[in-house]
PDB file of N, CA and C in Angstrom:
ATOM      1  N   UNK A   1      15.157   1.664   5.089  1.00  0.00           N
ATOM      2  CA  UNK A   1      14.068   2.296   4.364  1.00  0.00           C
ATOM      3  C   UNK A   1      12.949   1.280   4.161  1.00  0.00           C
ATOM      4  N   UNK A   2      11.940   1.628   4.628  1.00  0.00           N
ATOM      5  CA  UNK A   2      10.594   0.755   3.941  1.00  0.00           C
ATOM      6  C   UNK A   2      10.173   0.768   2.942  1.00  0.00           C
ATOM      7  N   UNK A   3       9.938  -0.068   2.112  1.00  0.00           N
ATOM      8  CA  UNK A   3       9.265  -0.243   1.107  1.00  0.00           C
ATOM      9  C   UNK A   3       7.466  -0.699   1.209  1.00  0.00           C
ATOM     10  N   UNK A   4       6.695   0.350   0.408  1.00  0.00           N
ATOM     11  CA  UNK A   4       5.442   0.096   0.578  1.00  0.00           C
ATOM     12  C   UNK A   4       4.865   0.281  -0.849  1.00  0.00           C
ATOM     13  N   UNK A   5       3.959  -0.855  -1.267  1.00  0.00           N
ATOM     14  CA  UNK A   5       3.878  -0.728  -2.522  1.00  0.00           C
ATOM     15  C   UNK A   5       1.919  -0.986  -2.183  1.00  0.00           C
ATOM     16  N   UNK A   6       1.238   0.249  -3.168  1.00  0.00           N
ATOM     17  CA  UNK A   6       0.223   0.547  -3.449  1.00  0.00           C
ATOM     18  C   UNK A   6      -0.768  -0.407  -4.683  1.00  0.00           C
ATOM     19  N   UNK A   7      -1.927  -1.025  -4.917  1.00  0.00           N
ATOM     20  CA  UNK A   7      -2.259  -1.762  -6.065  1.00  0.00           C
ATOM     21  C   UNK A   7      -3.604  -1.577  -5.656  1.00  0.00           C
ATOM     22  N   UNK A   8      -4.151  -0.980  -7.148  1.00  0.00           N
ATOM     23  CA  UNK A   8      -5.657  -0.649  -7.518  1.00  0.00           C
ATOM     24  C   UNK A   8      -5.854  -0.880  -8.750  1.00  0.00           C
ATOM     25  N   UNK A   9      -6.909  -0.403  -9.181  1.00  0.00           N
ATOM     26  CA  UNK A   9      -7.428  -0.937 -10.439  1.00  0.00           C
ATOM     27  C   UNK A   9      -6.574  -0.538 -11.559  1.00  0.00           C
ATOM     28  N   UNK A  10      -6.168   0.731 -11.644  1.00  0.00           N
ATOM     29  CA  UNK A  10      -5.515   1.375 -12.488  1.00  0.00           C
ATOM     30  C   UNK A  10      -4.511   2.047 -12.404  1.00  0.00           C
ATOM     31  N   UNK A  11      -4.201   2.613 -10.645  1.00  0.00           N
ATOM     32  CA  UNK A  11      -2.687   3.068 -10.486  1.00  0.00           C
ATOM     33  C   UNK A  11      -3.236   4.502 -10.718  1.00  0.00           C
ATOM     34  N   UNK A  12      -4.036   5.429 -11.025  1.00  0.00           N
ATOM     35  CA  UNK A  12      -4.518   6.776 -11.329  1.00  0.00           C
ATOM     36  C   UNK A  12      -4.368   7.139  -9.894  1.00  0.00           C
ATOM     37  N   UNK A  13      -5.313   7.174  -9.165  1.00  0.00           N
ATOM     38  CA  UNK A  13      -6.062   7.620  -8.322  1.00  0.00           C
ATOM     39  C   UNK A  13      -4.960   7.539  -7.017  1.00  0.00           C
ATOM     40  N   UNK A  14      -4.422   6.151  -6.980  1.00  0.00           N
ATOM     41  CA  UNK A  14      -3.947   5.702  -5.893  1.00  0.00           C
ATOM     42  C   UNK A  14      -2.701   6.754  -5.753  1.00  0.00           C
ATOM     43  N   UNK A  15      -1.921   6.915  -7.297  1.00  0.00           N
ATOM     44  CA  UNK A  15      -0.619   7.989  -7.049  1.00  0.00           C
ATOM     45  C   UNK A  15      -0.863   9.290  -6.435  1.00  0.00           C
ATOM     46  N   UNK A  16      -1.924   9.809  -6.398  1.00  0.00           N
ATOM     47  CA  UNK A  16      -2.677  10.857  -5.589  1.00  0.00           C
ATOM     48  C   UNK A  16      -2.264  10.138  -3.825  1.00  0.00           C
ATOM     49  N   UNK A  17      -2.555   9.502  -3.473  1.00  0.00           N
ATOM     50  CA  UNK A  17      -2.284   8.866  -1.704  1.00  0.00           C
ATOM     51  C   UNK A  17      -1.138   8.795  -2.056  1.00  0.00           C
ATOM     52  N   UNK A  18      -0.346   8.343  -2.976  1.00  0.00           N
ATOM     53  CA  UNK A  18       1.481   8.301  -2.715  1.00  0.00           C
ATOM     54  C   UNK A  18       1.486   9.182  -2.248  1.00  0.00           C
ATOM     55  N   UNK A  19       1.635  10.130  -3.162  1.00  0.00           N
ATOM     56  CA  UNK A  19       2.103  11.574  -2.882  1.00  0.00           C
ATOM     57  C   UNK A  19       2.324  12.004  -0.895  1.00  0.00           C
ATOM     58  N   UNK A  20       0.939  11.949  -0.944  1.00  0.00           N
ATOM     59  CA  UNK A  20       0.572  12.179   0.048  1.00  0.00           C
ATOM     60  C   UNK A  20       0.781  11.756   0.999  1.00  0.00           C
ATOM     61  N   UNK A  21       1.246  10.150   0.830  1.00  0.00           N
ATOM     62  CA  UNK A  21       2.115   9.344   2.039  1.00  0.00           C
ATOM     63  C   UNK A  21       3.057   9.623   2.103  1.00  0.00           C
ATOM     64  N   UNK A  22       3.938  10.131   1.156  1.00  0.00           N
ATOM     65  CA  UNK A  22       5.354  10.427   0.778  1.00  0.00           C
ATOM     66  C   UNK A  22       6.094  11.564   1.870  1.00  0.00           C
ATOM     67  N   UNK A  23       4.466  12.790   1.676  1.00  0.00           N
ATOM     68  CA  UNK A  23       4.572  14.201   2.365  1.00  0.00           C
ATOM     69  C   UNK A  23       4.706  13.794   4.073  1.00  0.00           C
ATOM     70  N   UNK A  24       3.809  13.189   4.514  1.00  0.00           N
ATOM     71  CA  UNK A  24       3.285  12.800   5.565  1.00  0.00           C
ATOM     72  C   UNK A  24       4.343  11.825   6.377  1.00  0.00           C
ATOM     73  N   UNK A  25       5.706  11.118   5.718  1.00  0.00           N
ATOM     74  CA  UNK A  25       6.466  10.203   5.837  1.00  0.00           C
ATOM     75  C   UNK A  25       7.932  11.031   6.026  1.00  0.00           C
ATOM     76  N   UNK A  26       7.829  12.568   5.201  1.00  0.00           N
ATOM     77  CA  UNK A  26       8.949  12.986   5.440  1.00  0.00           C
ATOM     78  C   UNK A  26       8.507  14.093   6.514  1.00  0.00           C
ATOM     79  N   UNK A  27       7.113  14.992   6.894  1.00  0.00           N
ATOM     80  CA  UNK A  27       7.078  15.306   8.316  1.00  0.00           C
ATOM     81  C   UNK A  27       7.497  14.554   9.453  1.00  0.00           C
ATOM     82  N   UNK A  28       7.488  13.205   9.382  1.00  0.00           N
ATOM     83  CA  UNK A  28       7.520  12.353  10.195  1.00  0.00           C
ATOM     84  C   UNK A  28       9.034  11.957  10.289  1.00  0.00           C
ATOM     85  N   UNK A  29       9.919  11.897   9.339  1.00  0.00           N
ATOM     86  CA  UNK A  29      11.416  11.596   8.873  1.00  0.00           C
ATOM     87  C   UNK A  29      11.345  10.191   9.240  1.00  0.00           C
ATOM     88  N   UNK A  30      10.438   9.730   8.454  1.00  0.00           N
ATOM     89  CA  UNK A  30      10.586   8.219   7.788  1.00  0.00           C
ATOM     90  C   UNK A  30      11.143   8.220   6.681  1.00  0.00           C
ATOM     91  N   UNK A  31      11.931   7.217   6.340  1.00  0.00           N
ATOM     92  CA  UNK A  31      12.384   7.082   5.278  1.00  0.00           C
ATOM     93  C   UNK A  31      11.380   6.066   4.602  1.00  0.00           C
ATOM     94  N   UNK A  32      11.060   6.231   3.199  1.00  0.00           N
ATOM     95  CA  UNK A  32      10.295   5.303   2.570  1.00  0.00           C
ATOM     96  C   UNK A  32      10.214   5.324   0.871  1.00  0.00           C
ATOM     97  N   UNK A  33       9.969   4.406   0.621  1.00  0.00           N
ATOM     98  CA  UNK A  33      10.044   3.758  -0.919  1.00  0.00           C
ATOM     99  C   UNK A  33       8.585   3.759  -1.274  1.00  0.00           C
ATOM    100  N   UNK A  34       8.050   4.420  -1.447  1.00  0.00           N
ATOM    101  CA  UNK A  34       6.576   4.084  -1.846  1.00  0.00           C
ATOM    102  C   UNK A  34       5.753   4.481  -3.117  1.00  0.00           C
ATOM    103  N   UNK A  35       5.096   2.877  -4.014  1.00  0.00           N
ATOM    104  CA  UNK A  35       4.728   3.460  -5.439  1.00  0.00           C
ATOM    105  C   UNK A  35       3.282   2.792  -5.434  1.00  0.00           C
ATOM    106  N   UNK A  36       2.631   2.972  -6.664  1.00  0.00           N
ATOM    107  CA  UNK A  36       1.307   2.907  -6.932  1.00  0.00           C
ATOM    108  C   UNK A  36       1.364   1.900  -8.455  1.00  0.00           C
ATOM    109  N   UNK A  37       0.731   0.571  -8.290  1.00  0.00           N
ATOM    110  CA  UNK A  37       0.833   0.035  -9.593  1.00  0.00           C
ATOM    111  C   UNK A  37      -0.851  -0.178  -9.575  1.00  0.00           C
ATOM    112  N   UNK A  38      -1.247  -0.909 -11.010  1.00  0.00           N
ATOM    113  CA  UNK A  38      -2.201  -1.732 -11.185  1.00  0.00           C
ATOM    114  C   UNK A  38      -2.113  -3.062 -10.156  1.00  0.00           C
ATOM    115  N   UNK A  39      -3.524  -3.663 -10.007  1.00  0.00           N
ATOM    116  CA  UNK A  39      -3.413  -5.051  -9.421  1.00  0.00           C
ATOM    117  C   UNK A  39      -3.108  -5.906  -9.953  1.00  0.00           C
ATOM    118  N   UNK A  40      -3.342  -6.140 -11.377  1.00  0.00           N
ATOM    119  CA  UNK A  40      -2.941  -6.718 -12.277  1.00  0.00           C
ATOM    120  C   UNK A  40      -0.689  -7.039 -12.650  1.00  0.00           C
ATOM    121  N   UNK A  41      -0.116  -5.638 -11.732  1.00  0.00           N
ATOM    122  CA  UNK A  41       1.206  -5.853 -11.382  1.00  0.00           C
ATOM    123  C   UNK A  41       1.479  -6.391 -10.369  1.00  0.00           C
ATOM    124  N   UNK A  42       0.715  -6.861  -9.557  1.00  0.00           N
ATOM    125  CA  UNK A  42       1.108  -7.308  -8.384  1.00  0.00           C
ATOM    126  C   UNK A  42       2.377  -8.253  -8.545  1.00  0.00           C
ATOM    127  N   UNK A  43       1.940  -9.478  -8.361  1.00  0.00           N
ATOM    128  CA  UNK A  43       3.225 -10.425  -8.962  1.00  0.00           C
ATOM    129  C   UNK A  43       4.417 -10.337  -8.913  1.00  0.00           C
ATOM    130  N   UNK A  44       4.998  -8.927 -10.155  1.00  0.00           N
ATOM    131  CA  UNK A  44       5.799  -8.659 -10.476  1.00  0.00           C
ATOM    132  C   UNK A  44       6.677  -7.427  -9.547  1.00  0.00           C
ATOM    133  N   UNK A  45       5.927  -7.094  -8.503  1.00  0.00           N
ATOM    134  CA  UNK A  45       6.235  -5.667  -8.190  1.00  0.00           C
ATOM    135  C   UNK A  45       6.439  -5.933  -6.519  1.00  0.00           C
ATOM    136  N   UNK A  46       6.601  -7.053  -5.998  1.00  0.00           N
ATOM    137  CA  UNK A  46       6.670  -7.418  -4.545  1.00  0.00           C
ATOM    138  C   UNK A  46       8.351  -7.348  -4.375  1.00  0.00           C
ATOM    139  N   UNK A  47       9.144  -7.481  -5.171  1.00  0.00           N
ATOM    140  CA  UNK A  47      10.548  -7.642  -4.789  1.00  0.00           C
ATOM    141  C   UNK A  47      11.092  -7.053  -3.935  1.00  0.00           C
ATOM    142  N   UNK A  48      11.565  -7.309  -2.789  1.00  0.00           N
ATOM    143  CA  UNK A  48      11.990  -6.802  -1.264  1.00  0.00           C
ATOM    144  C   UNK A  48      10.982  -5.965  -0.664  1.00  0.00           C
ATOM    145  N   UNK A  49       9.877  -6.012  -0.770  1.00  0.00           N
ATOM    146  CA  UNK A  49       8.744  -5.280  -0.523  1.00  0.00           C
ATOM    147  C   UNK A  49       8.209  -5.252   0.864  1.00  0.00           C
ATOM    148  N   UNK A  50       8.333  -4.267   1.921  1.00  0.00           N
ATOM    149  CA  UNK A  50       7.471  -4.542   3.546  1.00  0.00           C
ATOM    150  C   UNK A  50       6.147  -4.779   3.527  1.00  0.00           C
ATOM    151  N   UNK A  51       5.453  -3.572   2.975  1.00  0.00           N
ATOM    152  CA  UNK A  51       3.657  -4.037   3.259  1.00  0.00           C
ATOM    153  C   UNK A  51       3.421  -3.822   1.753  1.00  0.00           C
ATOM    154  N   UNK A  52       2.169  -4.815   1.369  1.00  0.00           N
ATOM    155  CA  UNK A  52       1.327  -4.080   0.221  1.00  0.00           C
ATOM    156  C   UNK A  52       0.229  -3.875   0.855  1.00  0.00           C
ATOM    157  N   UNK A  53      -0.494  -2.788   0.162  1.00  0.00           N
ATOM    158  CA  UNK A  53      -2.067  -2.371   0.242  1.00  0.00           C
ATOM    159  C   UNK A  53      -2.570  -2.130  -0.911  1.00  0.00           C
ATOM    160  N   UNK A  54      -4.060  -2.672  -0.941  1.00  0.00           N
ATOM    161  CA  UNK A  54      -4.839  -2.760  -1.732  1.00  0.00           C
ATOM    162  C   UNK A  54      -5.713  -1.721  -1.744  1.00  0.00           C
ATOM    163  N   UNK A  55      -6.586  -0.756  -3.068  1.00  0.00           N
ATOM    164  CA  UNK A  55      -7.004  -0.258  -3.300  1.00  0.00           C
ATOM    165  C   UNK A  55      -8.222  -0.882  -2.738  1.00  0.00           C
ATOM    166  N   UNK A  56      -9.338  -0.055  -2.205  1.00  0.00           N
ATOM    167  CA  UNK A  56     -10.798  -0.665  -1.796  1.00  0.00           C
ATOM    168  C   UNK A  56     -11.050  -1.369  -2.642  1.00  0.00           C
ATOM    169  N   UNK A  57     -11.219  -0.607  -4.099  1.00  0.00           N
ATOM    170  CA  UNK A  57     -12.082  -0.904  -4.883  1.00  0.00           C
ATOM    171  C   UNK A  57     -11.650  -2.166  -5.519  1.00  0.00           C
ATOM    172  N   UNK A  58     -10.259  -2.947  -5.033  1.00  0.00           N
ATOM    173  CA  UNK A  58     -10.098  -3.981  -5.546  1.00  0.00           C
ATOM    174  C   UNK A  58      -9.787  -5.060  -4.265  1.00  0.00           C
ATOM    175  N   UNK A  59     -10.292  -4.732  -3.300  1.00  0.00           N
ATOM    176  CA  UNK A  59     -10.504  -5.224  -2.071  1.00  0.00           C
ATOM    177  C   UNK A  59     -10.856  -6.580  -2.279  1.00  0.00           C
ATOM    178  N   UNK A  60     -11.692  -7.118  -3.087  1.00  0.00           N
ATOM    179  CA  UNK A  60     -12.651  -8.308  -3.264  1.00  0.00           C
ATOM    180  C   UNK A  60     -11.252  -9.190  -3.112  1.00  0.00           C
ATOM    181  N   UNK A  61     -10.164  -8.807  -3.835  1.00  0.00           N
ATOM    182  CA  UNK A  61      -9.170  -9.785  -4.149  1.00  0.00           C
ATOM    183  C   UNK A  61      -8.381 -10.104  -3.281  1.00  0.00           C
ATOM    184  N   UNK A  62      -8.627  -9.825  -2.161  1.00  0.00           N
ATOM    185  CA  UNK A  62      -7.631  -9.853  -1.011  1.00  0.00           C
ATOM    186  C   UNK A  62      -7.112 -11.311  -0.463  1.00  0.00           C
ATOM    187  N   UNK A  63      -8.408 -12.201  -0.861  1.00  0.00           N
ATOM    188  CA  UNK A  63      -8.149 -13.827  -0.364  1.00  0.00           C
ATOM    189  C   UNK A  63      -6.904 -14.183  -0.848  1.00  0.00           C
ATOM    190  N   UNK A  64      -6.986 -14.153  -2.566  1.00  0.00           N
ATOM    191  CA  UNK A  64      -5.823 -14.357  -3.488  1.00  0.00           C
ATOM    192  C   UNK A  64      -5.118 -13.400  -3.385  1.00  0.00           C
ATOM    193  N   UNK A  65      -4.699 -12.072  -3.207  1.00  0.00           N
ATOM    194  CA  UNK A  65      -3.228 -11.563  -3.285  1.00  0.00           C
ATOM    195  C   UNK A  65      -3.220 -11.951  -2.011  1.00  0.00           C
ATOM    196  N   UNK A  66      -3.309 -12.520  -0.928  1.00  0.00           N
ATOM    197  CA  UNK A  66      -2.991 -12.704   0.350  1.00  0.00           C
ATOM    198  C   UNK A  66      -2.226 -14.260   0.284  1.00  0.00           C
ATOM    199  N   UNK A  67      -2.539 -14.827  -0.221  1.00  0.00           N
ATOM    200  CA  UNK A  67      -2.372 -15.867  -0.746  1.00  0.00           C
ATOM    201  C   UNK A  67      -0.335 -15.593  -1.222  1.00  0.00           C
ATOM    202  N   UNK A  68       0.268 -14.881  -2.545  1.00  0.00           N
ATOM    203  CA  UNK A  68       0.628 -14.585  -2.963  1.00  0.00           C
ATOM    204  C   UNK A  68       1.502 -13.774  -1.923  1.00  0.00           C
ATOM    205  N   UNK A  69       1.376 -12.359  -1.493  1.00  0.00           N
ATOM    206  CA  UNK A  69       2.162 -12.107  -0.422  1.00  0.00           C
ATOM    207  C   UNK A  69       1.966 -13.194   0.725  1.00  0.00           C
ATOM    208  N   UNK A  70       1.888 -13.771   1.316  1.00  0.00           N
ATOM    209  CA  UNK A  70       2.240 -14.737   2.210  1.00  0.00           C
ATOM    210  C   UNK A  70       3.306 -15.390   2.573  1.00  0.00           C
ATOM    211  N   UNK A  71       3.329 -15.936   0.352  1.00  0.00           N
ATOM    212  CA  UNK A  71       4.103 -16.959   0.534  1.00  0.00           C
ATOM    213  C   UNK A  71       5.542 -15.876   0.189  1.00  0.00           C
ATOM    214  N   UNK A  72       5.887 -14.978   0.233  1.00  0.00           N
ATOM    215  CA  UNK A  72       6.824 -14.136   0.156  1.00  0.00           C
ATOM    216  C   UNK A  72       7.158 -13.556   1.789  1.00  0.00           C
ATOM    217  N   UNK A  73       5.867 -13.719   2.783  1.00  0.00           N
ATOM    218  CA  UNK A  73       6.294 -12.905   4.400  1.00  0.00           C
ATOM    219  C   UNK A  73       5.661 -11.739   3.909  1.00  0.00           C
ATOM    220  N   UNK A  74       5.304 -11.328   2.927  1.00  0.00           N
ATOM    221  CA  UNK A  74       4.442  -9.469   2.841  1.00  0.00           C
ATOM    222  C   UNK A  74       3.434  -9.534   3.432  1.00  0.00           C
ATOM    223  N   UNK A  75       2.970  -8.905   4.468  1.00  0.00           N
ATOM    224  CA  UNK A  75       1.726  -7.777   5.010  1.00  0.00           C
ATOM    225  C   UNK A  75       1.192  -7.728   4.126  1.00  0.00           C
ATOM    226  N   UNK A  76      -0.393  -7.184   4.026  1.00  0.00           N
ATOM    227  CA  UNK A  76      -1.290  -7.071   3.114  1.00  0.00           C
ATOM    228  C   UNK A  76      -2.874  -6.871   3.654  1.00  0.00           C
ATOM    229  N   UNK A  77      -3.138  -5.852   3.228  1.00  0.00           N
ATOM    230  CA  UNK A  77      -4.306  -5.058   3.824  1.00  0.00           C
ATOM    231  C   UNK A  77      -5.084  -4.620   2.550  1.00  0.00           C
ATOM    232  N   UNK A  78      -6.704  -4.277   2.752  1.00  0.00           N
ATOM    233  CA  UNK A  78      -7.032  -3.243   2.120  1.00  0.00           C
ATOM    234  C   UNK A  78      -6.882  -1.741   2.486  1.00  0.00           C
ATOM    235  N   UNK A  79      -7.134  -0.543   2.270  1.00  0.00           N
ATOM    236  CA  UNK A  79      -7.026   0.596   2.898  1.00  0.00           C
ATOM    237  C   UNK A  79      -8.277   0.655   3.007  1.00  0.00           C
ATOM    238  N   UNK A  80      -8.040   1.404   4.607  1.00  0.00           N
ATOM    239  CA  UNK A  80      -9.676   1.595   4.677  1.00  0.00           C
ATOM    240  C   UNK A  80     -10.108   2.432   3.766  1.00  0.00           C
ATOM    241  N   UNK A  81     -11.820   1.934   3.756  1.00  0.00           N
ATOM    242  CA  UNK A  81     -12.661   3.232   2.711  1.00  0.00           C
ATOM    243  C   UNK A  81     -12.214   4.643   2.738  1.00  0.00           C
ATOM    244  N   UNK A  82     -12.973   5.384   4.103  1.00  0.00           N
ATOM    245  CA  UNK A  82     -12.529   5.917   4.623  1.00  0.00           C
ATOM    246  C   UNK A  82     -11.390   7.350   4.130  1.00  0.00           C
ATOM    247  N   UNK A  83     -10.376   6.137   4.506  1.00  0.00           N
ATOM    248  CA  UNK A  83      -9.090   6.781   4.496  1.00  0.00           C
ATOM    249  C   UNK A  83      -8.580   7.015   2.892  1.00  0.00           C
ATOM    250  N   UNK A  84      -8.706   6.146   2.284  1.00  0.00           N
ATOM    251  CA  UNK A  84      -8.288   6.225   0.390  1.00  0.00           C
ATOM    252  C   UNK A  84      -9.376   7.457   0.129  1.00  0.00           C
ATOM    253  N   UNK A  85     -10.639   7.596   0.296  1.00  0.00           N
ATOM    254  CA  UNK A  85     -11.961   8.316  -0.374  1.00  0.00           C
ATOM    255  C   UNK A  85     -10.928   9.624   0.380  1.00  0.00           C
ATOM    256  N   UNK A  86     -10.663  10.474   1.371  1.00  0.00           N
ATOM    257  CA  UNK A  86      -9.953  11.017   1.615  1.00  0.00           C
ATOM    258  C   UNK A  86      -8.898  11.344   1.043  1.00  0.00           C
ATOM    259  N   UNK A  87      -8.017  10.565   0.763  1.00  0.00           N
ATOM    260  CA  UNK A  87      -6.567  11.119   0.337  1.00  0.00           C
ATOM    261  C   UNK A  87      -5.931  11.000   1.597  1.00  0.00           C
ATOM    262  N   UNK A  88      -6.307  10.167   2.713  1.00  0.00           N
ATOM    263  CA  UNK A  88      -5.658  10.829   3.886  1.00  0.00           C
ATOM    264  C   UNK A  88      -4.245  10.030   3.592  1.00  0.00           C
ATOM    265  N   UNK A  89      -3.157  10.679   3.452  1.00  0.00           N
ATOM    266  CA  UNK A  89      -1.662  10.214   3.209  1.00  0.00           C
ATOM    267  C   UNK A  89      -1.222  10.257   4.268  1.00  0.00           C
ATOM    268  N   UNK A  90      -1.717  10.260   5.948  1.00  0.00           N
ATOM    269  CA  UNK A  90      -1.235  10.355   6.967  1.00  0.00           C
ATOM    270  C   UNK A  90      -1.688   9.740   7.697  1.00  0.00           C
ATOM    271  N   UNK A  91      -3.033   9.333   7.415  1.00  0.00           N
ATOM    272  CA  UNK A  91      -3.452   7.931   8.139  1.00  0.00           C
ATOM    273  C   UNK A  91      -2.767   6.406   7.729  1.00  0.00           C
ATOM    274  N   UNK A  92      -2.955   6.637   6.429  1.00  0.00           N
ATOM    275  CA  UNK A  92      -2.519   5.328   5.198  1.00  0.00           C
ATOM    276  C   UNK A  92      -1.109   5.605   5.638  1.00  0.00           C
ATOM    277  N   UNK A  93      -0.663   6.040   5.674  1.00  0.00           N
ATOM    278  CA  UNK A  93       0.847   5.827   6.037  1.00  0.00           C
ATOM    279  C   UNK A  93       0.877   5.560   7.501  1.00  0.00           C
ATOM    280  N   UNK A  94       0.501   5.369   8.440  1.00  0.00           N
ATOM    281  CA  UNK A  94       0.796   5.228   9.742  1.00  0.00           C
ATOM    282  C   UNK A  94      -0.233   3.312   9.603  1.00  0.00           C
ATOM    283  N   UNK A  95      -1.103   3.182   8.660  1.00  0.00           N
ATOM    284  CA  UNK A  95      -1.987   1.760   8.846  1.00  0.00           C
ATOM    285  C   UNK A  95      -0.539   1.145   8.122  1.00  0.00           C
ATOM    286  N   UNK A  96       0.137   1.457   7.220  1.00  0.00           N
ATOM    287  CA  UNK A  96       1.302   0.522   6.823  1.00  0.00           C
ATOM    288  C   UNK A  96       2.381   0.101   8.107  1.00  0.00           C
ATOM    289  N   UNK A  97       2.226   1.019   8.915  1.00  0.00           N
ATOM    290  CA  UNK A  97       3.708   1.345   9.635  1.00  0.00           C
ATOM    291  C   UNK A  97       2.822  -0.231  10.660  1.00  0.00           C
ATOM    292  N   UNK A  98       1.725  -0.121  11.205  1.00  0.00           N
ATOM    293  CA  UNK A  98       1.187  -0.807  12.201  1.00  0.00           C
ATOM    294  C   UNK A  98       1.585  -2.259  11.269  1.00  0.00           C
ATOM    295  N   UNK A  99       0.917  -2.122  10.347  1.00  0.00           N
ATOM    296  CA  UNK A  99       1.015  -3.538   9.626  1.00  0.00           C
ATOM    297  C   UNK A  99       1.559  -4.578   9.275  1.00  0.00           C
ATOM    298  N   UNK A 100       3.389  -3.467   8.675  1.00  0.00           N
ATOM    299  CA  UNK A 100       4.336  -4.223   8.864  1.00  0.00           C
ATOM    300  C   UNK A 100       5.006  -4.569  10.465  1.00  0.00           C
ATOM    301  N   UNK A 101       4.870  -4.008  11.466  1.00  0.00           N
ATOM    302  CA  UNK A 101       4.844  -4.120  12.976  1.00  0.00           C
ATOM    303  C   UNK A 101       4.218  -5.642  13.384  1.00  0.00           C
ATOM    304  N   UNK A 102       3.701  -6.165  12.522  1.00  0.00           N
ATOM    305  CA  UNK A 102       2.936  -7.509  13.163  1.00  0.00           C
ATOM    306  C   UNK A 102       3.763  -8.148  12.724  1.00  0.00           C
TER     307      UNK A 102
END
């Protein structure tokens, strides 16, 4: 099972794309673990974790949480604009799948 863990400003918005990755993951019969925290949880919320992704809007931070997943082996992306302003839970779920693939 993959684990994919979500981090934005507030965790609101982003549980809206869980969902939606969730739907999009079991058309697909992926198995997956996937939640939505604050960025501010990061840190705490990587434990056995495949990819994180970052909320756009907290994109700026990517140097430093990159930093942080690194030194753990985690993947780490922003989501595209794009795709979060959407909801698309079927794109965002297939940019994780590529991500952890590297």
């Amino acid at each position: 099972m993959m684990k994919i863990r979500l981090f934005c400003a507030a965790g609101m918005s982003t549980s809206i794309l869980v969902d939606k990755m969730k739907i999009a993951a079991k058309e697909k019969n992926i198995e997956v673990d996937i939640e939505a925290f604050p960025e501010s949880q990061l840190a705490k919320c990587l434990e056995n974790v495949d990819v994180a992704l970052l909320g756009p809007q907290v994109g700026y931070k990517l140097p430093k949480v990159k930093v942080i997943c690194q030194a753990k082996g985690i993947p780490v992306e922003v989501i595209p604009m794009v795709d979060y302003g959407m909801m698309n839970g079927a794109k965002v779920l297939e940019f994780a799948l590529k991500l952890s693939a590297k």
